[in-house]
C-alpha atoms as a PDB file:
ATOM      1  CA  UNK A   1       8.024 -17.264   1.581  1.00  0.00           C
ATOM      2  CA  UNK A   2      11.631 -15.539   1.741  1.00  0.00           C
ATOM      3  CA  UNK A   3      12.711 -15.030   5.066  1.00  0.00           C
ATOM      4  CA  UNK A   4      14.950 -11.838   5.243  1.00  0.00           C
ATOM      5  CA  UNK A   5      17.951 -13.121   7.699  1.00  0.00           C
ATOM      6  CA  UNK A   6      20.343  -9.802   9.121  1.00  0.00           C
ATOM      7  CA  UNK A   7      22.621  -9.748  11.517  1.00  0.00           C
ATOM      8  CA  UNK A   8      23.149  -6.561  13.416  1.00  0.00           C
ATOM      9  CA  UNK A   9      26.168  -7.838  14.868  1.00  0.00           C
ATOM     10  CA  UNK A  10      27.817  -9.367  11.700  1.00  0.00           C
ATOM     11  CA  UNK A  11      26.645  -5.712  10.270  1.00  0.00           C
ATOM     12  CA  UNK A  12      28.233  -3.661  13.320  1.00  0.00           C
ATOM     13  CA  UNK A  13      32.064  -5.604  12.700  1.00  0.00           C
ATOM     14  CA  UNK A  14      31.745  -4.870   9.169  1.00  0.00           C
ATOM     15  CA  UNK A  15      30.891  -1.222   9.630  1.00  0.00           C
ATOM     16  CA  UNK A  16      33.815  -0.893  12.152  1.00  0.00           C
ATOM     17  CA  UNK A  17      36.453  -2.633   9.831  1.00  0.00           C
ATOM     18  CA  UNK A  18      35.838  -0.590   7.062  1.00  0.00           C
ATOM     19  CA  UNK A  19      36.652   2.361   9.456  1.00  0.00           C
ATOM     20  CA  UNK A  20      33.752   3.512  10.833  1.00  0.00           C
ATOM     21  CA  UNK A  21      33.223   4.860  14.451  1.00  0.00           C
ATOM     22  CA  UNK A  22      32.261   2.379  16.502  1.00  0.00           C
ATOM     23  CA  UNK A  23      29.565   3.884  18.166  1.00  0.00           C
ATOM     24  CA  UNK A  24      28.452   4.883  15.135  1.00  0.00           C
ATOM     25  CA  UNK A  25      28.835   1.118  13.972  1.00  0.00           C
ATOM     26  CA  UNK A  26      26.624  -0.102  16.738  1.00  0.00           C
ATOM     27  CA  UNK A  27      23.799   3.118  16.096  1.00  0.00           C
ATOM     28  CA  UNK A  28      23.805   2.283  12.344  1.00  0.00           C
ATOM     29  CA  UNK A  29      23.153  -1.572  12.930  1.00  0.00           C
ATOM     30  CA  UNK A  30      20.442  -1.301  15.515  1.00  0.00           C
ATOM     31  CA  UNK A  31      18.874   1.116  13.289  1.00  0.00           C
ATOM     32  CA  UNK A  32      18.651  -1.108  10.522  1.00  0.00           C
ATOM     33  CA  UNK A  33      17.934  -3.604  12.343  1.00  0.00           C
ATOM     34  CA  UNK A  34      14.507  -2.254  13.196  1.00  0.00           C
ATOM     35  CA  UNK A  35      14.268  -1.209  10.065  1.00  0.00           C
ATOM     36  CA  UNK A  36      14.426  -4.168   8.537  1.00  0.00           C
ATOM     37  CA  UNK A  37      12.355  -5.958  11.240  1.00  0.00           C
ATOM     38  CA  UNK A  38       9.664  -3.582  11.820  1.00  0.00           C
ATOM     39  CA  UNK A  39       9.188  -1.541   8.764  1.00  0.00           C
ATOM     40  CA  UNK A  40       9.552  -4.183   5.968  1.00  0.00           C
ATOM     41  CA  UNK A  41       5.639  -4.928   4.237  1.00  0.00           C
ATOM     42  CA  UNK A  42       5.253  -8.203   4.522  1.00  0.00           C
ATOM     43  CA  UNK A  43       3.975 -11.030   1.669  1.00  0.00           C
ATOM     44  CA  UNK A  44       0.356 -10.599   3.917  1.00  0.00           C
ATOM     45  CA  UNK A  45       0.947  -7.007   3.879  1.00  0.00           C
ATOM     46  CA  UNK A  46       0.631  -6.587   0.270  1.00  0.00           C
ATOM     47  CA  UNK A  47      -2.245  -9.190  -0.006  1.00  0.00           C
ATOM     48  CA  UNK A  48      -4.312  -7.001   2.727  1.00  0.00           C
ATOM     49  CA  UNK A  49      -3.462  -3.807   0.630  1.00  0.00           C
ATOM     50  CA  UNK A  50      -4.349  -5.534  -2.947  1.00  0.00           C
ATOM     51  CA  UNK A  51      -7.648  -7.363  -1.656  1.00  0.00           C
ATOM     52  CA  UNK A  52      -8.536  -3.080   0.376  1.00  0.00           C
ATOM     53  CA  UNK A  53      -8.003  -1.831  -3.781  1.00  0.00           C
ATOM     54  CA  UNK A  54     -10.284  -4.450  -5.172  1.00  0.00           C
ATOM     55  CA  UNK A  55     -12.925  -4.066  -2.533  1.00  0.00           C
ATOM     56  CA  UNK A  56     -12.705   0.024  -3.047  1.00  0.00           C
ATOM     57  CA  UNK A  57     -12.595  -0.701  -6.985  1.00  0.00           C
ATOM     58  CA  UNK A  58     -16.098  -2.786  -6.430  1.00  0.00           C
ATOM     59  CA  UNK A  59     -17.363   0.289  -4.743  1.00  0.00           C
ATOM     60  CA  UNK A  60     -16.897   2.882  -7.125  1.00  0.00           C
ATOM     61  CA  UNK A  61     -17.595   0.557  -9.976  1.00  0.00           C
ATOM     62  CA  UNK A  62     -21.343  -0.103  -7.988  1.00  0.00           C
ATOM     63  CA  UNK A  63     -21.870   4.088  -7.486  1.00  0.00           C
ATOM     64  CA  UNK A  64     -20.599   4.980 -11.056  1.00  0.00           C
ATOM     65  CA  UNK A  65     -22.996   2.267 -12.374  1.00  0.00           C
ATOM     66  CA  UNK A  66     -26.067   3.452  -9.886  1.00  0.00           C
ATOM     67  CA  UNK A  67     -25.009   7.526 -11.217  1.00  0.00           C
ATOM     68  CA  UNK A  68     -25.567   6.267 -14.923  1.00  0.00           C
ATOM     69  CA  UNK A  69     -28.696   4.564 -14.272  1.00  0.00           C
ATOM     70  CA  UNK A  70     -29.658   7.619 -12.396  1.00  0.00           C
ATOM     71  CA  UNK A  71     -28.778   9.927 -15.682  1.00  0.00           C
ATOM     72  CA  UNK A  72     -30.427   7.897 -17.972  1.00  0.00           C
ATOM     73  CA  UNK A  73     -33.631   7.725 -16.071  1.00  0.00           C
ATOM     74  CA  UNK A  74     -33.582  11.388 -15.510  1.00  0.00           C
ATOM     75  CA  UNK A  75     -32.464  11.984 -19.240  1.00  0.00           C
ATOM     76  CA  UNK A  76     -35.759   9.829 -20.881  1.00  0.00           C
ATOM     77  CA  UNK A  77     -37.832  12.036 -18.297  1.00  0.00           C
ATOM     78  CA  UNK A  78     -36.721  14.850 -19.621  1.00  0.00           C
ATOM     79  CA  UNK A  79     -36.936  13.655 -23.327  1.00  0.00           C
ATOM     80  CA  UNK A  80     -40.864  12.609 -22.253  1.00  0.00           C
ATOM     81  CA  UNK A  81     -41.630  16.183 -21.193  1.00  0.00           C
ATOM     82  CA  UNK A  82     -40.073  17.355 -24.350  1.00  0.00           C
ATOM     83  CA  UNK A  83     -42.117  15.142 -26.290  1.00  0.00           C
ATOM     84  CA  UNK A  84     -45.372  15.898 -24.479  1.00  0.00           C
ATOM     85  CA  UNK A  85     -44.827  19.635 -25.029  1.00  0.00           C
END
């Protein structure tokens, strides 16, 4: 797993030698900072998302294969009264 390494203060200096404000430096690397700490999915992240798809794929697979079953029964009912009459 790839550890994402920032440093806000490394960040900040850069920011402020290019020119920018420096309180502005500061505001911009704390925000991306959290950013990138807090808001970033994850390697588990993705895996919990992927393995919530499959599960909800299962599901609709099992009601769209009850609803056709469901169909057909009522459709050779239907062809049996037909028949009869």
């Amino acid at each position: 797993m790839t550890l994402i390494r920032f440093n806000a203060i490394t960040y900040a200096n850069r920011l402020k030698n290019a020119g920018l404000a420096s309180a502005i430096a500061d505001v911009e690397a704390e925000e991306m900072s959290n950013l990138i700490n807090n808001d970033l999915a994850s390697k588990q992240d993705l895996l919990n998302v992927e393995l919530k798809l499959l599960s909800e794929i299962k599901n609709l697979k099992n009601e769209m294969i009850v609803k056709l079953g469901s169909l057909m029964i009522a459709g050779i009912v239907v062809l049996g009264l037909i028949i009869k009459l």
